[in-house]
C-alpha atoms as a PDB file:
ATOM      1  CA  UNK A   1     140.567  16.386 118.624  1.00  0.00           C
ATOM      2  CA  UNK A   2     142.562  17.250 115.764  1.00  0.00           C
ATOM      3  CA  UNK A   3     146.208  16.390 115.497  1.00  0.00           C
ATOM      4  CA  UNK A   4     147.419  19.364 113.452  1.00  0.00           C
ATOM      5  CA  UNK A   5     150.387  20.901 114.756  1.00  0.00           C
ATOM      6  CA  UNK A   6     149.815  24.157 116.799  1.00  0.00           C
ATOM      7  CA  UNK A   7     151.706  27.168 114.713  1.00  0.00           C
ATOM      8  CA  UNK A   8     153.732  28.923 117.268  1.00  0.00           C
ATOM      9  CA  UNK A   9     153.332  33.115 115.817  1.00  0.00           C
ATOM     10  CA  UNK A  10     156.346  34.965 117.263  1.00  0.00           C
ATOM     11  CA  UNK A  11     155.439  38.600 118.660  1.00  0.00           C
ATOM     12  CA  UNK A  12     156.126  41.294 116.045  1.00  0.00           C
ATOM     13  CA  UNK A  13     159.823  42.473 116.398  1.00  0.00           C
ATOM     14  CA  UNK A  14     160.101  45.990 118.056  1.00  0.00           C
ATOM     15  CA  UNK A  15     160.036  48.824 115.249  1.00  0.00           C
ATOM     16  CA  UNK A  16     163.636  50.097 114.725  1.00  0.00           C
ATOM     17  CA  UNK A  17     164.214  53.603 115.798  1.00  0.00           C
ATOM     18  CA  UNK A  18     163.097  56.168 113.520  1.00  0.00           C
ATOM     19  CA  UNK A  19     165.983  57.359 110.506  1.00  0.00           C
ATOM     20  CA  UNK A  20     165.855  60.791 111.622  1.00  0.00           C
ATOM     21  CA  UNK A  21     165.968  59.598 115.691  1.00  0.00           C
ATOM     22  CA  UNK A  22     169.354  57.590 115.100  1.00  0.00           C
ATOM     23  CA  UNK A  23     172.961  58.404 115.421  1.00  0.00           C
ATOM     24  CA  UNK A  24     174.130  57.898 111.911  1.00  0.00           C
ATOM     25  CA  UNK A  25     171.254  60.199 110.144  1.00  0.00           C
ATOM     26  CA  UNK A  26     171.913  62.402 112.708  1.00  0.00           C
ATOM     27  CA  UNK A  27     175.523  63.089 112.678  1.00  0.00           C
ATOM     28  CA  UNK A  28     175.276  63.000 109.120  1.00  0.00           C
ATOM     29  CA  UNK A  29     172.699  66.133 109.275  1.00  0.00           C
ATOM     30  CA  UNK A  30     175.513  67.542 112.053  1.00  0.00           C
ATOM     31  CA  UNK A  31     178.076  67.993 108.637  1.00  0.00           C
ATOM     32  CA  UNK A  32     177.275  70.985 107.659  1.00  0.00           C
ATOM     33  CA  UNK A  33     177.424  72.796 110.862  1.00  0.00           C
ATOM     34  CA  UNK A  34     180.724  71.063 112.026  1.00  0.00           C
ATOM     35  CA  UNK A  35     182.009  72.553 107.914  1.00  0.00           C
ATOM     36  CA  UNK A  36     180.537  76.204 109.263  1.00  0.00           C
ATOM     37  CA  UNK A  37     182.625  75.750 112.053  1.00  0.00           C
ATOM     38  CA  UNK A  38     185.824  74.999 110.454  1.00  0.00           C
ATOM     39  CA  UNK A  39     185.884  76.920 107.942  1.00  0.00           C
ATOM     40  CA  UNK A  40     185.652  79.960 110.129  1.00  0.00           C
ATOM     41  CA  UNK A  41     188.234  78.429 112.309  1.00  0.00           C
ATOM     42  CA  UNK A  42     191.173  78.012 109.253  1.00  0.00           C
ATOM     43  CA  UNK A  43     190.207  81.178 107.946  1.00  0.00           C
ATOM     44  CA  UNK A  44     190.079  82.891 111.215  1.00  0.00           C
ATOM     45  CA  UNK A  45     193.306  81.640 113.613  1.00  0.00           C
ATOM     46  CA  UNK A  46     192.631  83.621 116.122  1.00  0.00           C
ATOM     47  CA  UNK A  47     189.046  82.771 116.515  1.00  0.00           C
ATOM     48  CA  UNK A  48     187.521  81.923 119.847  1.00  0.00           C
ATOM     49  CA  UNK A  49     187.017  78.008 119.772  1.00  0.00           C
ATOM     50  CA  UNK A  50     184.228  76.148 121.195  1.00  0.00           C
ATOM     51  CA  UNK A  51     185.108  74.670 124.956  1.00  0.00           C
ATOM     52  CA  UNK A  52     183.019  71.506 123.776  1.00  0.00           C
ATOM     53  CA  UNK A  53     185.728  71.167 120.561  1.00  0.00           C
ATOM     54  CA  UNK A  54     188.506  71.635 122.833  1.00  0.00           C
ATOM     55  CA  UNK A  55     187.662  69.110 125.126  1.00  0.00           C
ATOM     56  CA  UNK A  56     186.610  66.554 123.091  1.00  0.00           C
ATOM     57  CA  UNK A  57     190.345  67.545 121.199  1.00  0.00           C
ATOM     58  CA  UNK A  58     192.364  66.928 124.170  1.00  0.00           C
ATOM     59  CA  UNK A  59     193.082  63.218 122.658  1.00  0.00           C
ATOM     60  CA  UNK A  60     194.645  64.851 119.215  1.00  0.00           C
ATOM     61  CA  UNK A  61     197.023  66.954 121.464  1.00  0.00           C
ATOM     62  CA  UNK A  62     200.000  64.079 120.754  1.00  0.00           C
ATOM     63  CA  UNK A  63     199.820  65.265 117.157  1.00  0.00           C
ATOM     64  CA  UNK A  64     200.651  68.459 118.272  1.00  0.00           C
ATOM     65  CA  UNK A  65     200.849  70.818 114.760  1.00  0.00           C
ATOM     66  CA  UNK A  66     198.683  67.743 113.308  1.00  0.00           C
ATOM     67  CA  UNK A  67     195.514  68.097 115.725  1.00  0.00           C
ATOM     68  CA  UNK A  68     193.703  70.269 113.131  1.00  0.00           C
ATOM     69  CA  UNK A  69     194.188  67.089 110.152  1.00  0.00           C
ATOM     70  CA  UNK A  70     193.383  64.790 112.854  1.00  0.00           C
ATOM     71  CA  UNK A  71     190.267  65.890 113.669  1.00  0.00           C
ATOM     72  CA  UNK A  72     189.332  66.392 109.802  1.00  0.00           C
ATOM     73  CA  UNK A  73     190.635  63.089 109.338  1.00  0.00           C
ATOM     74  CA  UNK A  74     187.971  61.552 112.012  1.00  0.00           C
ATOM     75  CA  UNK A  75     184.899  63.679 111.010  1.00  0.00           C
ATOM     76  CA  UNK A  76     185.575  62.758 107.535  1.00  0.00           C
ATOM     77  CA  UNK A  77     185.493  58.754 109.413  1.00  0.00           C
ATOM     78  CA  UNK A  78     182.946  59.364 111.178  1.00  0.00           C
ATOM     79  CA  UNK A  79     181.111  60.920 108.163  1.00  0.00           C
ATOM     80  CA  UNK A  80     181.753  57.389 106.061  1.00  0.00           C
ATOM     81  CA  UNK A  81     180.970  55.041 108.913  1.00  0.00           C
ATOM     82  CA  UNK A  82     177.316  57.020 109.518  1.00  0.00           C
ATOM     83  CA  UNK A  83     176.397  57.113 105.635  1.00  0.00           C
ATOM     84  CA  UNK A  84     177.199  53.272 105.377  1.00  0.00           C
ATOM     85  CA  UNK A  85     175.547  52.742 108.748  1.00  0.00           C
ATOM     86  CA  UNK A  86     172.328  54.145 107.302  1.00  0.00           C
ATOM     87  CA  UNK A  87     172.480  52.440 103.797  1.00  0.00           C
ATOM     88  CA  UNK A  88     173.450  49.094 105.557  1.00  0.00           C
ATOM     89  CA  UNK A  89     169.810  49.843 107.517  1.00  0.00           C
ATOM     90  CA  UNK A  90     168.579  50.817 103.705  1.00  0.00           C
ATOM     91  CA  UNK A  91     167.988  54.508 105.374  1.00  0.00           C
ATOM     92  CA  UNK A  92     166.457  57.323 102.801  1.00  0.00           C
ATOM     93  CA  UNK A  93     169.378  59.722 103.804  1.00  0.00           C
ATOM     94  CA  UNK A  94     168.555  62.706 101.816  1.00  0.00           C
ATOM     95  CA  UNK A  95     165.020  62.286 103.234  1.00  0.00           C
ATOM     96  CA  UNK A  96     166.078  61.628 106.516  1.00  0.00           C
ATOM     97  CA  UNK A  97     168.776  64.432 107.270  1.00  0.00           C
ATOM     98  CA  UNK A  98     165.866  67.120 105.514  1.00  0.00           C
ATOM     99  CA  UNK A  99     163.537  66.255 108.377  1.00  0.00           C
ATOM    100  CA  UNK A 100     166.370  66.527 110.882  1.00  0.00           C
ATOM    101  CA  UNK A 101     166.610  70.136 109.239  1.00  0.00           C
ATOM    102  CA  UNK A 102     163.387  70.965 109.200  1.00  0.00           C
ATOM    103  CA  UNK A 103     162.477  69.773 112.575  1.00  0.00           C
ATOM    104  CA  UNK A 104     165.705  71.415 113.805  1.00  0.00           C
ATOM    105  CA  UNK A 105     164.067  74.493 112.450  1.00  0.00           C
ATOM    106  CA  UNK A 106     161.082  74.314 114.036  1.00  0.00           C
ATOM    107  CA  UNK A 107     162.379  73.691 117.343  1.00  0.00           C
ATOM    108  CA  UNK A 108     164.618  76.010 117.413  1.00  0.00           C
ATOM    109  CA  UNK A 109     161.576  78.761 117.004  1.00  0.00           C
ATOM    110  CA  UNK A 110     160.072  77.136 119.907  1.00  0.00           C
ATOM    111  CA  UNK A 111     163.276  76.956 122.012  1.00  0.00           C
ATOM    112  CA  UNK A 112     163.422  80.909 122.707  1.00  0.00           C
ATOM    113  CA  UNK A 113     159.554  81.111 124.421  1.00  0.00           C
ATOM    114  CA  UNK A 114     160.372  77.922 126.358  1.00  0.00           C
ATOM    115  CA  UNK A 115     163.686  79.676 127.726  1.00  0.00           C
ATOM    116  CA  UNK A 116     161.714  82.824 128.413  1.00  0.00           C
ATOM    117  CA  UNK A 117     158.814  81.005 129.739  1.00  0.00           C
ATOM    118  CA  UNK A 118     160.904  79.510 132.213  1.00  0.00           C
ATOM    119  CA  UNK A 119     163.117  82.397 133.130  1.00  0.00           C
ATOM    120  CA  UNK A 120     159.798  83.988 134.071  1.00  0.00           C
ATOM    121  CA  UNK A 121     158.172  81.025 135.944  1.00  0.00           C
ATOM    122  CA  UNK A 122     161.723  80.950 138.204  1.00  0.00           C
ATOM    123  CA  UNK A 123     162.821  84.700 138.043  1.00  0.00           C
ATOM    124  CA  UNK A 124     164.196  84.345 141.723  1.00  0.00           C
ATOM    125  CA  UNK A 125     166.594  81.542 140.425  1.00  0.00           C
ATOM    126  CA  UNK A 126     167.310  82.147 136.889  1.00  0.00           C
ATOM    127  CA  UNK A 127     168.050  84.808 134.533  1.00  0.00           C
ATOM    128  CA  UNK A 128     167.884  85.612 130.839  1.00  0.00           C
ATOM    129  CA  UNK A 129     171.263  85.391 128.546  1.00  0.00           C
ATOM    130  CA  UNK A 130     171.923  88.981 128.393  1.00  0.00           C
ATOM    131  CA  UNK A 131     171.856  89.598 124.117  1.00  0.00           C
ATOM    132  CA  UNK A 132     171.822  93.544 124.026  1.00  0.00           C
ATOM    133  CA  UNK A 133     174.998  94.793 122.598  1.00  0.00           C
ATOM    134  CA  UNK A 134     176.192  98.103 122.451  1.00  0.00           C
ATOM    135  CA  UNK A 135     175.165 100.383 119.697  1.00  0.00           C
ATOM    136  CA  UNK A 136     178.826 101.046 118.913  1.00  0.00           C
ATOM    137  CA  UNK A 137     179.915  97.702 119.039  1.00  0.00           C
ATOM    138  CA  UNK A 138     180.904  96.110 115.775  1.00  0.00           C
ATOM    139  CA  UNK A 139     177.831  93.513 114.514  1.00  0.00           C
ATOM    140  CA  UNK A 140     178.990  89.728 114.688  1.00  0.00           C
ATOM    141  CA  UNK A 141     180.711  88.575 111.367  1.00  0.00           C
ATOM    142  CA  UNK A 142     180.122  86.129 109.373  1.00  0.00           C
ATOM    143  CA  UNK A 143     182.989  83.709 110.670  1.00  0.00           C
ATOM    144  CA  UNK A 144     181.437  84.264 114.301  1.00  0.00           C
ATOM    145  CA  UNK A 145     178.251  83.537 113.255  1.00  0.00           C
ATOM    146  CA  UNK A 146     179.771  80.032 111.740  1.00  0.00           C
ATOM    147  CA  UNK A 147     181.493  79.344 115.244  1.00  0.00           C
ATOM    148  CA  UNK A 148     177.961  79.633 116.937  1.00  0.00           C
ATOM    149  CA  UNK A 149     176.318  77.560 114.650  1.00  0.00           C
ATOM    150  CA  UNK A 150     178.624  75.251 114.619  1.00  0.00           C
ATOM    151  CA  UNK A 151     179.304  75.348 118.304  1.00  0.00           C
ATOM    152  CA  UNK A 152     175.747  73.507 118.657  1.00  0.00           C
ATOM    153  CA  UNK A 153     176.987  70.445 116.770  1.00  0.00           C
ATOM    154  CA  UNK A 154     180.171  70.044 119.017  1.00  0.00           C
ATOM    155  CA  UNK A 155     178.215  70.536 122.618  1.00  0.00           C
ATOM    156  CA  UNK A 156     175.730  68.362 121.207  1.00  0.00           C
ATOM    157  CA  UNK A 157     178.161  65.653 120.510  1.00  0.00           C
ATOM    158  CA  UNK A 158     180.140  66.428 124.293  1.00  0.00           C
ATOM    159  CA  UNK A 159     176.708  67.075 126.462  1.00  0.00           C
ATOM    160  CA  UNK A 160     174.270  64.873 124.530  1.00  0.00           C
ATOM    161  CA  UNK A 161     175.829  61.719 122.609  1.00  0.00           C
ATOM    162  CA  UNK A 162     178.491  61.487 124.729  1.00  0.00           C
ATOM    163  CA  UNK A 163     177.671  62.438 128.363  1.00  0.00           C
ATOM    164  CA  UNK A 164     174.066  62.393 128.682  1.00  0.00           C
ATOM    165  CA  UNK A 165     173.960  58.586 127.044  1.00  0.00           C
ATOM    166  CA  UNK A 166     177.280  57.231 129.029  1.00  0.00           C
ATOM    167  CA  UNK A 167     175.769  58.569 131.966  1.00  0.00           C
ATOM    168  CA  UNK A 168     172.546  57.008 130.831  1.00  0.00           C
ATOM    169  CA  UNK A 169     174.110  53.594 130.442  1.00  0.00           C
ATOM    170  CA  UNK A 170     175.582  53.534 133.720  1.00  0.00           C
ATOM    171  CA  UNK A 171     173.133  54.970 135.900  1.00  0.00           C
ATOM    172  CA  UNK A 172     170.492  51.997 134.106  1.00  0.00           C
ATOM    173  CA  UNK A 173     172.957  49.225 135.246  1.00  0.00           C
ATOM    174  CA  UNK A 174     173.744  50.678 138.494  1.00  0.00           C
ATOM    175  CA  UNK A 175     169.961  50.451 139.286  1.00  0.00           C
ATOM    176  CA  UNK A 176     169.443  47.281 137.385  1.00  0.00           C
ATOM    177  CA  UNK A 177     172.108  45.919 139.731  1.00  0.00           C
ATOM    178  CA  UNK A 178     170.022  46.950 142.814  1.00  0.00           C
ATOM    179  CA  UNK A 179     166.388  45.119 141.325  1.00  0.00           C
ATOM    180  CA  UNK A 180     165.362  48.208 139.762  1.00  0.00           C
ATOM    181  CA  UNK A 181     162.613  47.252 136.621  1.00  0.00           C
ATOM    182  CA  UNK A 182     163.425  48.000 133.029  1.00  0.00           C
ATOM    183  CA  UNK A 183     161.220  51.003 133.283  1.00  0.00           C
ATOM    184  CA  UNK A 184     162.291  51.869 136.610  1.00  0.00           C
ATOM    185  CA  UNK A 185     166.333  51.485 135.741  1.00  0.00           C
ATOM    186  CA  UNK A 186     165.448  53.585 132.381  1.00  0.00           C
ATOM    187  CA  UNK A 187     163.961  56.025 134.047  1.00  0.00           C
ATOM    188  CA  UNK A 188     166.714  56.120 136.390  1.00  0.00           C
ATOM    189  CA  UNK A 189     169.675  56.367 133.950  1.00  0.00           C
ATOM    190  CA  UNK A 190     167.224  59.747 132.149  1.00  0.00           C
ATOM    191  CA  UNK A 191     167.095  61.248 135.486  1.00  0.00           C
ATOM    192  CA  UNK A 192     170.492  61.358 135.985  1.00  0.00           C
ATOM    193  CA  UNK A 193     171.733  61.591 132.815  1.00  0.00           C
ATOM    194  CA  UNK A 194     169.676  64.774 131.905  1.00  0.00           C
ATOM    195  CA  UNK A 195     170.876  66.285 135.620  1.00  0.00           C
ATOM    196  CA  UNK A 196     174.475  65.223 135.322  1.00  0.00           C
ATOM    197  CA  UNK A 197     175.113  66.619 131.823  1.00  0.00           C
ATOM    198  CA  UNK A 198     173.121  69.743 131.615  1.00  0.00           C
ATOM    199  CA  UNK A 199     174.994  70.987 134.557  1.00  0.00           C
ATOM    200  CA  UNK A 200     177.987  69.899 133.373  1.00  0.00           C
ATOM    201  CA  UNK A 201     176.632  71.820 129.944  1.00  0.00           C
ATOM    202  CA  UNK A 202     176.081  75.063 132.506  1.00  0.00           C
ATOM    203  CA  UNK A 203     179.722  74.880 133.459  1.00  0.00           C
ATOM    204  CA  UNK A 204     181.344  74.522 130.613  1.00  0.00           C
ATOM    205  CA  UNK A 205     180.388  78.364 129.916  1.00  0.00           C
ATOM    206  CA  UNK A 206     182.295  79.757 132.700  1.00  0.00           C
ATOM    207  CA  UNK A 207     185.878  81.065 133.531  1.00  0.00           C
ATOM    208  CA  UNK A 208     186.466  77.756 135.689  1.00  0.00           C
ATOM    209  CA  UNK A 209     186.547  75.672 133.029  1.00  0.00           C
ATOM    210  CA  UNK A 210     187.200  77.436 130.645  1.00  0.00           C
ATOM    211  CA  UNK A 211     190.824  78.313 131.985  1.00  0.00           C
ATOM    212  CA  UNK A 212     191.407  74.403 132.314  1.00  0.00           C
ATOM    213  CA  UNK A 213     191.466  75.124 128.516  1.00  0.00           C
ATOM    214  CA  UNK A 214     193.412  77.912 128.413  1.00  0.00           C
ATOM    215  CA  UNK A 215     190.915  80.425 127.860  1.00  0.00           C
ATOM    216  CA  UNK A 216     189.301  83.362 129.430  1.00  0.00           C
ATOM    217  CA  UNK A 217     185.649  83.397 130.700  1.00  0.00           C
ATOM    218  CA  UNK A 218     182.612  85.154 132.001  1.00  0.00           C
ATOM    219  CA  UNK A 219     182.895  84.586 135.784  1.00  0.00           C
ATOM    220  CA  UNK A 220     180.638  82.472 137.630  1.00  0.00           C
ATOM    221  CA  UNK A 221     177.105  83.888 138.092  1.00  0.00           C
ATOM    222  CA  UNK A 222     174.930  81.849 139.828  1.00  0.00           C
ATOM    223  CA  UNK A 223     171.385  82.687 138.041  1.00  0.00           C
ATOM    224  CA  UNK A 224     173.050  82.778 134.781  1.00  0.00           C
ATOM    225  CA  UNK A 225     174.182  78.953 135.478  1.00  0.00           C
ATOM    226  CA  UNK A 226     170.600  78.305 135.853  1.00  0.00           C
ATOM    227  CA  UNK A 227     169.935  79.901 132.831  1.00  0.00           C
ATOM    228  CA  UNK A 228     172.785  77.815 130.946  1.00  0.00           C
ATOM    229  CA  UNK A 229     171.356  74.303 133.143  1.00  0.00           C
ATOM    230  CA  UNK A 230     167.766  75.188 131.888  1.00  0.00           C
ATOM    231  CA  UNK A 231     168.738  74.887 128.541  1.00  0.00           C
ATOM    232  CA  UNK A 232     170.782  71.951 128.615  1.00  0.00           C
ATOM    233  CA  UNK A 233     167.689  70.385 129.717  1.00  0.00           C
ATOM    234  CA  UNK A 234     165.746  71.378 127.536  1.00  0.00           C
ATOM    235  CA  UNK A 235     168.118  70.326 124.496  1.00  0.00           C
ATOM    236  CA  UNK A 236     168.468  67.127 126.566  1.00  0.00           C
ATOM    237  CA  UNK A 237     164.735  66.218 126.337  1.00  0.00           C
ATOM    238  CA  UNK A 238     165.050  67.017 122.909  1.00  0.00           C
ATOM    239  CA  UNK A 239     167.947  64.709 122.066  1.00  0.00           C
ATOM    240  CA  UNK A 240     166.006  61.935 123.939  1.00  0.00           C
ATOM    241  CA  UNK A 241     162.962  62.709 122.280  1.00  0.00           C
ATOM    242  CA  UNK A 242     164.074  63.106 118.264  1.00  0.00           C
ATOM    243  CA  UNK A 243     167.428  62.506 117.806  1.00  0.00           C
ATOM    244  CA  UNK A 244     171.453  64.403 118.443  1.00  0.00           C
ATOM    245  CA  UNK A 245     170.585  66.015 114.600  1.00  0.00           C
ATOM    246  CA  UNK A 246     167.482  67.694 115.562  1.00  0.00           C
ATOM    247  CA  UNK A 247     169.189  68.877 119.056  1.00  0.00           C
ATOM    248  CA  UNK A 248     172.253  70.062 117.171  1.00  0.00           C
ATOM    249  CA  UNK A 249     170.625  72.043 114.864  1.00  0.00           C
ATOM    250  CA  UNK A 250     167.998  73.563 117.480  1.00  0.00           C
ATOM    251  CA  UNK A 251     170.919  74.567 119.265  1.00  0.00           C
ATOM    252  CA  UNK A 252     173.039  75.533 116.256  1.00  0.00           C
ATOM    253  CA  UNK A 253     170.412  77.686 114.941  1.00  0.00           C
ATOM    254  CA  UNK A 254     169.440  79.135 118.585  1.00  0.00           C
ATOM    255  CA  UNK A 255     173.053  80.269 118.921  1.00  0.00           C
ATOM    256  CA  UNK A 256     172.743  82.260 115.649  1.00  0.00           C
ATOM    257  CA  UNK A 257     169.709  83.672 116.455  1.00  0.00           C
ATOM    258  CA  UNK A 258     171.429  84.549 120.234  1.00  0.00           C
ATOM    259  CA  UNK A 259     174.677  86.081 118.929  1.00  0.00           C
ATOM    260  CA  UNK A 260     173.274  88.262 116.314  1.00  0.00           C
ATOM    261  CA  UNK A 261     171.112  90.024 119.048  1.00  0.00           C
ATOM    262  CA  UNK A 262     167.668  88.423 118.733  1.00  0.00           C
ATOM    263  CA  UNK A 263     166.510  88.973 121.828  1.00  0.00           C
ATOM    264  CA  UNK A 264     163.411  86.377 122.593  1.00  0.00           C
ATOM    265  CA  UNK A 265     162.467  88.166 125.985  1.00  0.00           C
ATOM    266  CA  UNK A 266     160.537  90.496 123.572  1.00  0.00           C
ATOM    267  CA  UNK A 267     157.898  87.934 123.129  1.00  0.00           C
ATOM    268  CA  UNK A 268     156.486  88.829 127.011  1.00  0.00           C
END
């Protein structure tokens, strides 16, 4: 019997999430809709901000007059912390924030027969966004059509990165704590996160919150809330399943297609 030492092999490390999957690469592919946004919001004062900006803005309200430079001064941070983040991880970033576009792109095609797919499958329950607009209403301008795209980026960072994973993290624990398996607390911690912050997503489109904020608001319809929770799902399977940058600019780039009157029912 030989005497040779036995070589222990370790088990391959687990591969580290993909560039355009992670936080950094994604929020650096958020940039240039959080620019569109506020640019149109300097040059246009009395613009209708996004509910997800405000909220997340209630922190800056100490610097009163400030608030604006505050948040430029902490999306230009965050900005520098994500591109070092992915260069300390040796990250391709040019590479990595194109396929966040492109993919963005292509789900954001696919987004508007999914929503009318499922309006259809639950037409008792939920109904389509309403997109006609009045012949002789003015079209959207340009600035508006920077707020919507932008508006993606800043729900996605409220609904998404914020809610859906803190929610995530606690509902995990909370059923680790009770003997739940890894799989079984994971599981756990999607379920509730995806519920939890798509209907909190819904909500934040109607007059009751929206007056917390000081601003005014389509009242509460009950199918259209399905129609707002249905897509925060959907977004929220799609943050989970490629990254915040692909769901941001899905949802940026569905919002554009939305305001300017592209009506997707017209695929049935």
């Amino acid at each position: 019997m030989s005497d040779a030492p036995v070589e222990h092999v370790s088990a391959p490390a687990e591969p580290p999430l993909r560039p355009s999957r992670s936080l950094s690469v994604g929020f650096l592919a958020m940039l240039p809709l959080l620019c569109a946004y506020e640019i149109a919001v300097a040059s246009t004062p009395d613009a209708s901000r996004n509910t997800s900006e405000l909220l997340l803005g209630l922190a800056l309200r100490p610097l009163g007059e400030d608030a604006t430079r505050g948040r430029w001064v902490l999306l230009g941070a965050g900005a520098l912390i994500a591109f070092l983040v992915a260069k300390w991880r040796r990250v391709n970033v040019l590479a990595g924030v194109s396929r966040v576009v492109l993919e963005g792109l292509l789900a954001a095609c696919v987004l508007g027969p999914l929503m009318v797919i499922g309006v259809h499958a639950c037409s008792d329950l939920v109904t389509a966004f309403p997109v006609a607009a009045s012949s002789s209403a003015p079209g959207p301008t340009l600035a508006d059509s920077a707020l919507a795209f932008g508006a993606g980026a800043w729900e996605e960072l409220a609904f998404r990165v914020g809610l859906y994973s803190f929610v995530y993290w606690l509902a995990m624990r909370l059923a680790g704590s009770f003997g739940a398996s890894e799989v079984g607390a994971r599981l756990a911690g999607d379920v509730v996160g995806l519920s939890l912050s798509s209907l909190a997503f819904a909500a934040a489109h109607f007059e009751g919150v929206l007056a917390f904020l000081g601003k005014g608001g389509r009242p509460f319809d009950p199918a259209l809330f399905a129609w707002f929770t249905l897509g925060g799902a959907l977004l929220g399977l799609l943050f989970r399943w490629r990254g915040p940058g692909v769901a941001a600019w899905t949802h940026g780039l569905y919002n554009v297609a939305l305001w300017v009157g592209i009506d997707p029912s017209v695929i049935w």
